[in-house]
N, C-alpha and C. Protein backbone atom coordinates (compact mmCIF):
# COMPACT_ATOMS: atom_id res chain seq x y z
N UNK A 1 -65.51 41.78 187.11
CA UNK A 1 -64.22 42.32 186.72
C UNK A 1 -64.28 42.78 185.26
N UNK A 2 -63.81 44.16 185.13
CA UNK A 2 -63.79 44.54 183.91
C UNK A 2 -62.66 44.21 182.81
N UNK A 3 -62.90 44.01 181.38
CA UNK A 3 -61.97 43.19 180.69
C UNK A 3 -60.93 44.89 180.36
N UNK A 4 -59.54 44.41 180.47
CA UNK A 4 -58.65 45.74 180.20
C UNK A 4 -58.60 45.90 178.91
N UNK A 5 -58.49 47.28 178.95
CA UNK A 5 -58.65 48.03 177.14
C UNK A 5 -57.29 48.68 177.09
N UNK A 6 -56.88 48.46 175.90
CA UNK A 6 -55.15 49.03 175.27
C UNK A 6 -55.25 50.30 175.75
N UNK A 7 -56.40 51.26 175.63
CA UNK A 7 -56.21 52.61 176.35
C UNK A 7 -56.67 52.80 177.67
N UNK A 8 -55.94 54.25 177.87
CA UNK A 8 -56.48 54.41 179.34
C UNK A 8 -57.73 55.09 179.23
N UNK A 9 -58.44 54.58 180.56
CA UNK A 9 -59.47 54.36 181.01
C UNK A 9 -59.88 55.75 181.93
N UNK A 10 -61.25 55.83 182.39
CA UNK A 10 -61.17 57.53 183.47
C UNK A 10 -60.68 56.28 184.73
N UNK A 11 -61.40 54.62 184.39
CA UNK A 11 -61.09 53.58 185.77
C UNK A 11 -59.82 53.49 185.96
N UNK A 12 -58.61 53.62 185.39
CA UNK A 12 -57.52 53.17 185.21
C UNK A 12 -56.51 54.57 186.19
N UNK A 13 -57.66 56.08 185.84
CA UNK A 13 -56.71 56.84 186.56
C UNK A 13 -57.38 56.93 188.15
N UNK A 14 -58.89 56.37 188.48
CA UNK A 14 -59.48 56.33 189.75
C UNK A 14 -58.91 55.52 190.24
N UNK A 15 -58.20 54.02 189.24
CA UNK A 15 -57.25 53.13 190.68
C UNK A 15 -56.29 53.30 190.91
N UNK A 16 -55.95 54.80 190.29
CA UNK A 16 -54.33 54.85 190.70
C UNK A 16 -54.40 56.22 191.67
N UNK A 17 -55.50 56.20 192.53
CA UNK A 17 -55.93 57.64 192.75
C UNK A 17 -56.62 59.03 192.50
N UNK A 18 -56.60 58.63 191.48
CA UNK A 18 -57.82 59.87 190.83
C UNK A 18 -56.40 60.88 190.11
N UNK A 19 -55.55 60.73 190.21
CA UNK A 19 -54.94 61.84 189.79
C UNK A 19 -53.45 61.48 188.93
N UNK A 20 -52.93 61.50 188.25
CA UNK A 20 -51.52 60.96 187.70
C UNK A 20 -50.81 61.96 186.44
N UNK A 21 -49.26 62.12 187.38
CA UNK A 21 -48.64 63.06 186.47
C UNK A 21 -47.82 62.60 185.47
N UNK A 22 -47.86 62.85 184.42
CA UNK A 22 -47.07 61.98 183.23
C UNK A 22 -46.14 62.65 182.05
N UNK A 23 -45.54 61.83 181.79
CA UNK A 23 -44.91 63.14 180.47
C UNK A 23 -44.59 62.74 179.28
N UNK A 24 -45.50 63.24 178.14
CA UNK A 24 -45.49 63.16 176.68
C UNK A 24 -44.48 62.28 176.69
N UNK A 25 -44.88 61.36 175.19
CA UNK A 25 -43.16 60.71 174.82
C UNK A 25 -43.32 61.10 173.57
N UNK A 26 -44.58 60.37 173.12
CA UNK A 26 -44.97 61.13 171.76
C UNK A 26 -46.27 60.94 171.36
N UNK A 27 -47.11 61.52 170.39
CA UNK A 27 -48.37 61.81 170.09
C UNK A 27 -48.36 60.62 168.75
N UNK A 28 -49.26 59.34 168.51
CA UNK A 28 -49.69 58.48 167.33
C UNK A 28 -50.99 59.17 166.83
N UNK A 29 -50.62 58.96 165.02
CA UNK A 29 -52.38 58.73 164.84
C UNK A 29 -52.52 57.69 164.27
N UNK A 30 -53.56 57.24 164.37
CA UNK A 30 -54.62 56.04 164.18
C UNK A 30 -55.50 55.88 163.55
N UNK A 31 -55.48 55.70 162.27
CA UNK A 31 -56.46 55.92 160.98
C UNK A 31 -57.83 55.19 161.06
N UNK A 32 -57.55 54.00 162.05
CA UNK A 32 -58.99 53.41 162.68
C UNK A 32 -58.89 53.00 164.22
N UNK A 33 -59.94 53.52 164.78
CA UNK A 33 -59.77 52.48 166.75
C UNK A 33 -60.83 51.80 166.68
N UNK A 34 -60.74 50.42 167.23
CA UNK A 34 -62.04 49.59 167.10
C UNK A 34 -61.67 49.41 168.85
N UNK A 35 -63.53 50.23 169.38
CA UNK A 35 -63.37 49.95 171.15
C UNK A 35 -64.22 48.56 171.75
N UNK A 36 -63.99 48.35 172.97
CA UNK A 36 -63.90 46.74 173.22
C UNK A 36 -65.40 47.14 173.09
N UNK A 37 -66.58 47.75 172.79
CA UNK A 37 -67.85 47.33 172.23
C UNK A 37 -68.28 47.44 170.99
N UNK A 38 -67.10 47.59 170.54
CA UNK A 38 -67.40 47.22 168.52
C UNK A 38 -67.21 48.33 168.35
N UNK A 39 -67.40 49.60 168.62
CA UNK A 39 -67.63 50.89 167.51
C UNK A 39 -66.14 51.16 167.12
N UNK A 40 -66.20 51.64 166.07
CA UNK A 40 -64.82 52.29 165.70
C UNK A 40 -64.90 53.27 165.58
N UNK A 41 -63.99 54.12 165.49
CA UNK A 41 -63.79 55.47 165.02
C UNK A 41 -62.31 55.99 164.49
N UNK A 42 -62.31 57.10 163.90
CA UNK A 42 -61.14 56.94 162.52
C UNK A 42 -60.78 58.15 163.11
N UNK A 43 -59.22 58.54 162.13
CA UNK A 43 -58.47 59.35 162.43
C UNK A 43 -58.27 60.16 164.00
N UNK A 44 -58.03 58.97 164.91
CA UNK A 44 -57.83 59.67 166.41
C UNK A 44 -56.21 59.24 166.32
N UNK A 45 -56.04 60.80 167.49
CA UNK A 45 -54.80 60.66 168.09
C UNK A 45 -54.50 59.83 169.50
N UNK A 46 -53.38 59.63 169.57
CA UNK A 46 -53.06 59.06 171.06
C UNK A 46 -51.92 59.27 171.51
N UNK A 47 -52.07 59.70 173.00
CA UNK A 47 -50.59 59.99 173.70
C UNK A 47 -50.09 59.08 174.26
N UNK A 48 -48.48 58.64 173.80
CA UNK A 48 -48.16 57.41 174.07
C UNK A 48 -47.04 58.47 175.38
N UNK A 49 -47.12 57.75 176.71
CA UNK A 49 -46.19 58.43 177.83
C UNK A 49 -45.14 58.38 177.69
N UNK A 50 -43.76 58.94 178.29
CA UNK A 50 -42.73 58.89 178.02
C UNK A 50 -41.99 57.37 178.98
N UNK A 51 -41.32 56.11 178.12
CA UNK A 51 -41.30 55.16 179.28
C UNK A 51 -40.08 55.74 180.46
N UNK A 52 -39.56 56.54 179.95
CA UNK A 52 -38.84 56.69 181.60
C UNK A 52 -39.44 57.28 182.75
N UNK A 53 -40.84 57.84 182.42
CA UNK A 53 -41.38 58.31 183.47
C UNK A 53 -42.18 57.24 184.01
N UNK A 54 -43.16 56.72 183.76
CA UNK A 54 -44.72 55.90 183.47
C UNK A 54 -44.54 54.82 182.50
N UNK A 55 -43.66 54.07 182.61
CA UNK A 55 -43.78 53.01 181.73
C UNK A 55 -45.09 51.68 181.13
N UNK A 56 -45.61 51.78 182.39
CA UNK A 56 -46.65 50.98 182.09
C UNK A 56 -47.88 51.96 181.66
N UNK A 57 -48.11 52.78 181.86
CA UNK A 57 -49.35 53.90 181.75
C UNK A 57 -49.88 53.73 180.36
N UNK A 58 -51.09 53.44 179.62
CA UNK A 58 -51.67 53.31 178.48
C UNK A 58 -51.81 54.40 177.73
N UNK A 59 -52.02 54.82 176.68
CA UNK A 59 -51.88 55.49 176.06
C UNK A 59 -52.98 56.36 176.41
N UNK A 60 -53.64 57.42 175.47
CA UNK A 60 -54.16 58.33 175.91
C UNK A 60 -55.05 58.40 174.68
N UNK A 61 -56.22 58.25 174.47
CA UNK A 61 -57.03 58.50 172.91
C UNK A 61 -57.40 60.07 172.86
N UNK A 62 -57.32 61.00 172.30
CA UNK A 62 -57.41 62.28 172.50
C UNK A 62 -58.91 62.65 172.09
N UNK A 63 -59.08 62.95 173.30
CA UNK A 63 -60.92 63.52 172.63
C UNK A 63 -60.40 65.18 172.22
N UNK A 64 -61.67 65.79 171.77
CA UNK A 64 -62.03 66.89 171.78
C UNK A 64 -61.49 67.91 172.36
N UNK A 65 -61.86 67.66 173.97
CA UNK A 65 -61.59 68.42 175.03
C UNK A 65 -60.58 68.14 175.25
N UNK A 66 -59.59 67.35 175.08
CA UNK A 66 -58.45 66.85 176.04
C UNK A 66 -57.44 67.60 174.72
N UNK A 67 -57.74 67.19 173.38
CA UNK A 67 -57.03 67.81 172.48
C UNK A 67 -56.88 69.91 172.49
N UNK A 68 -58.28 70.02 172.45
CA UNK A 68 -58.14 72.05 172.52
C UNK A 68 -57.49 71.99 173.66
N UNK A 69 -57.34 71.33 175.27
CA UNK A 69 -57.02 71.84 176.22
C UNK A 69 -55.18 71.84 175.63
N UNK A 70 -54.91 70.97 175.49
CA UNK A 70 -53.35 71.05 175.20
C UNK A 70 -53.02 72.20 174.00
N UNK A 71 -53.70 72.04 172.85
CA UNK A 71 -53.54 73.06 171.83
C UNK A 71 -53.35 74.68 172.32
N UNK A 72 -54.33 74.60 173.69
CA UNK A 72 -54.53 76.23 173.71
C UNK A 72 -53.36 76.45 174.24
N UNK A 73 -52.40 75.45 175.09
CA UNK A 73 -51.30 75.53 175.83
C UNK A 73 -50.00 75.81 175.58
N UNK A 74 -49.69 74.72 174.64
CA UNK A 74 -48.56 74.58 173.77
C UNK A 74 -49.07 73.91 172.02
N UNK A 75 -50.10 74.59 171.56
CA UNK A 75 -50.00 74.80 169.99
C UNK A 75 -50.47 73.69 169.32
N UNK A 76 -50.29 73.59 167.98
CA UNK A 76 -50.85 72.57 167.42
C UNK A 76 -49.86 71.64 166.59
N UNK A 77 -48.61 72.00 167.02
CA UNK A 77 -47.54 71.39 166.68
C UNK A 77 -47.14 70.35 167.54
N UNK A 78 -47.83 69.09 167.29
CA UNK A 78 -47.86 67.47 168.65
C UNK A 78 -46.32 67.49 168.27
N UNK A 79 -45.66 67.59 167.62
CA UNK A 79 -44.07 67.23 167.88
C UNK A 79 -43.52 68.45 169.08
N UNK A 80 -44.10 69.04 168.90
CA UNK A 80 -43.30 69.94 170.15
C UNK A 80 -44.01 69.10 171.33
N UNK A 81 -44.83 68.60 171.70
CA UNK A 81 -45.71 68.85 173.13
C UNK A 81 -44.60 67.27 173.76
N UNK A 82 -43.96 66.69 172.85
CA UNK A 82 -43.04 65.69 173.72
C UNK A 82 -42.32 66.52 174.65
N UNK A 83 -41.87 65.63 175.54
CA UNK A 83 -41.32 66.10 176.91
C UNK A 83 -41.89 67.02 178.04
N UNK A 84 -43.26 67.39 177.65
CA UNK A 84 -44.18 67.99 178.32
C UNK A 84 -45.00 67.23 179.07
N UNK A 85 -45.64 68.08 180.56
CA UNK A 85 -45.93 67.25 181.59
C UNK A 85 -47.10 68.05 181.61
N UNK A 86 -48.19 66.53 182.16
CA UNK A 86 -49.94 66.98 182.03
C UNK A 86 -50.29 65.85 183.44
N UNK A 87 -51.67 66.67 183.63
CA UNK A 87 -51.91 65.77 185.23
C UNK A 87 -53.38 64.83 184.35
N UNK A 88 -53.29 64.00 184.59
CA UNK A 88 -54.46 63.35 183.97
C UNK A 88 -55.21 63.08 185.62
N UNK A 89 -56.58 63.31 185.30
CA UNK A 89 -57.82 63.40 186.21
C UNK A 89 -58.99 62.70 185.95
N UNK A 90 -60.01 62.59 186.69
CA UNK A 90 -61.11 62.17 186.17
C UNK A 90 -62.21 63.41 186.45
N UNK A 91 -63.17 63.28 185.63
CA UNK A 91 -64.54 64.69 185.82
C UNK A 91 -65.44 63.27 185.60
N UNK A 92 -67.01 64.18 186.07
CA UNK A 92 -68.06 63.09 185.78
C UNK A 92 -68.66 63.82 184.37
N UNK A 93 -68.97 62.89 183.35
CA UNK A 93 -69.60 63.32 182.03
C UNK A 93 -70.85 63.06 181.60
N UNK A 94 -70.93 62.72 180.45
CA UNK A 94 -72.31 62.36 180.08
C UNK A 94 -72.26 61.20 178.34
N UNK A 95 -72.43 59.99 179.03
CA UNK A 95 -71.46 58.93 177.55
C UNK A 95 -72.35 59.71 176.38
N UNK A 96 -71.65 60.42 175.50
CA UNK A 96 -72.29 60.96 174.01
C UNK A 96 -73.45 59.86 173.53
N UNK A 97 -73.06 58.46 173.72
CA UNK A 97 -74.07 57.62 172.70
C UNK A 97 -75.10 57.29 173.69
N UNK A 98 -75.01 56.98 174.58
CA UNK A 98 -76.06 56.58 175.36
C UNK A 98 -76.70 57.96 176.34
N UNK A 99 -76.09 58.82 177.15
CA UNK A 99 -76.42 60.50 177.26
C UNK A 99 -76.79 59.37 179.03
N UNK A 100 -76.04 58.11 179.01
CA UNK A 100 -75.93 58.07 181.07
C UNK A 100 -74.84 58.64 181.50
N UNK A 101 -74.71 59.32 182.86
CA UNK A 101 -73.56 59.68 183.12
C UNK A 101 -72.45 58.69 183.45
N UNK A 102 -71.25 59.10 183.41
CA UNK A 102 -69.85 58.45 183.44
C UNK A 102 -68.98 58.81 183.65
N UNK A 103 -67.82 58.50 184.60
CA UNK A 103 -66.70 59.41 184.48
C UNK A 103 -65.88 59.44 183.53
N UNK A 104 -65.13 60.25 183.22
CA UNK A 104 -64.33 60.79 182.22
C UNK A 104 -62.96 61.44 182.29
N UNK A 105 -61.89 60.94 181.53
CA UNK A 105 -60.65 61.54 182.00
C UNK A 105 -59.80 62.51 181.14
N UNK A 106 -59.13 63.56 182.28
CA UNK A 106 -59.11 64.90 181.28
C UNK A 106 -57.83 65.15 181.66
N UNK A 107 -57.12 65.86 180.73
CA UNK A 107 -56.17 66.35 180.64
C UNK A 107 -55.58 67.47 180.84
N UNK A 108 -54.52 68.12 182.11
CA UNK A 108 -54.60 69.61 182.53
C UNK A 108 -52.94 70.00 182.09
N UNK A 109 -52.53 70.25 181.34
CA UNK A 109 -50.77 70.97 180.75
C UNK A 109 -50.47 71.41 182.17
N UNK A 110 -49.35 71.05 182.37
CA UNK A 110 -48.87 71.74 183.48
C UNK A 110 -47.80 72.64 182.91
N UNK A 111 -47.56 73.96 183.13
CA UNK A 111 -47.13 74.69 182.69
C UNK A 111 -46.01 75.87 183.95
N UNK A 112 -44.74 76.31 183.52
CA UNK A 112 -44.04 76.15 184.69
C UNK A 112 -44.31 77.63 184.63
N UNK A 113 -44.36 78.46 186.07
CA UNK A 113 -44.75 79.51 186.66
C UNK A 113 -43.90 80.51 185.91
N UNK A 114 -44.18 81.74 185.28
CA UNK A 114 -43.37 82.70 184.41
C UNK A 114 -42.21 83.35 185.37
């Protein structure tokens, strides 16, 4: 059994189905994250869900990819992207430090038809 981590996990969206729709509440940053195998890393963001939708749902640590995908969508202004709805997924990756594969969870803006 794996020990649970304050954020969400790519495991966390495979046991809820592989797929989960959620909606911004608001965007934190985090001047340090220390992950449950020691490393830290500084100045990350995180998407905290909105609790009337997903109340229990963990936050969201924003990589790279998960960050440009929203930016290209709705901008670089995180105070606007509250109340906005994203499908969180899993893809298979490749862990940066170790280069074994892993799944990985990504973030798709859902955006309403023009």
């Amino acid at each position: 059994m794996r020990k649970p981590a304050p954020w969400l996990e790519a495991e966390d969206v495979l046991e809820a189905g592989g797929r989960i729709e959620a909606m911004i509440g608001r965007v934190v940053h985090y001047p340090l994250v220390v992950f449950g195998d020691g490393h830290e890393e500084t100045d990350m963001h995180a998407i905290h869900w909105s609790t009337a939708d997903v109340s229990d749902l963990k936050p969201l640590l924003l990589n790279k990819t998960n960050r440009l995908r929203i930016v290209a969508t709705w901008g670089k202004r995180v105070g606007e992207w509250k109340g906005r709805r994203v499908v969180l997924f899993t893809v298979r990756t490749t862990n940066p430090k170790t280069g074994e594969p892993c799944p990985g969870t990504r973030v798709r803006p859902i955006t309403e038809a023009p």
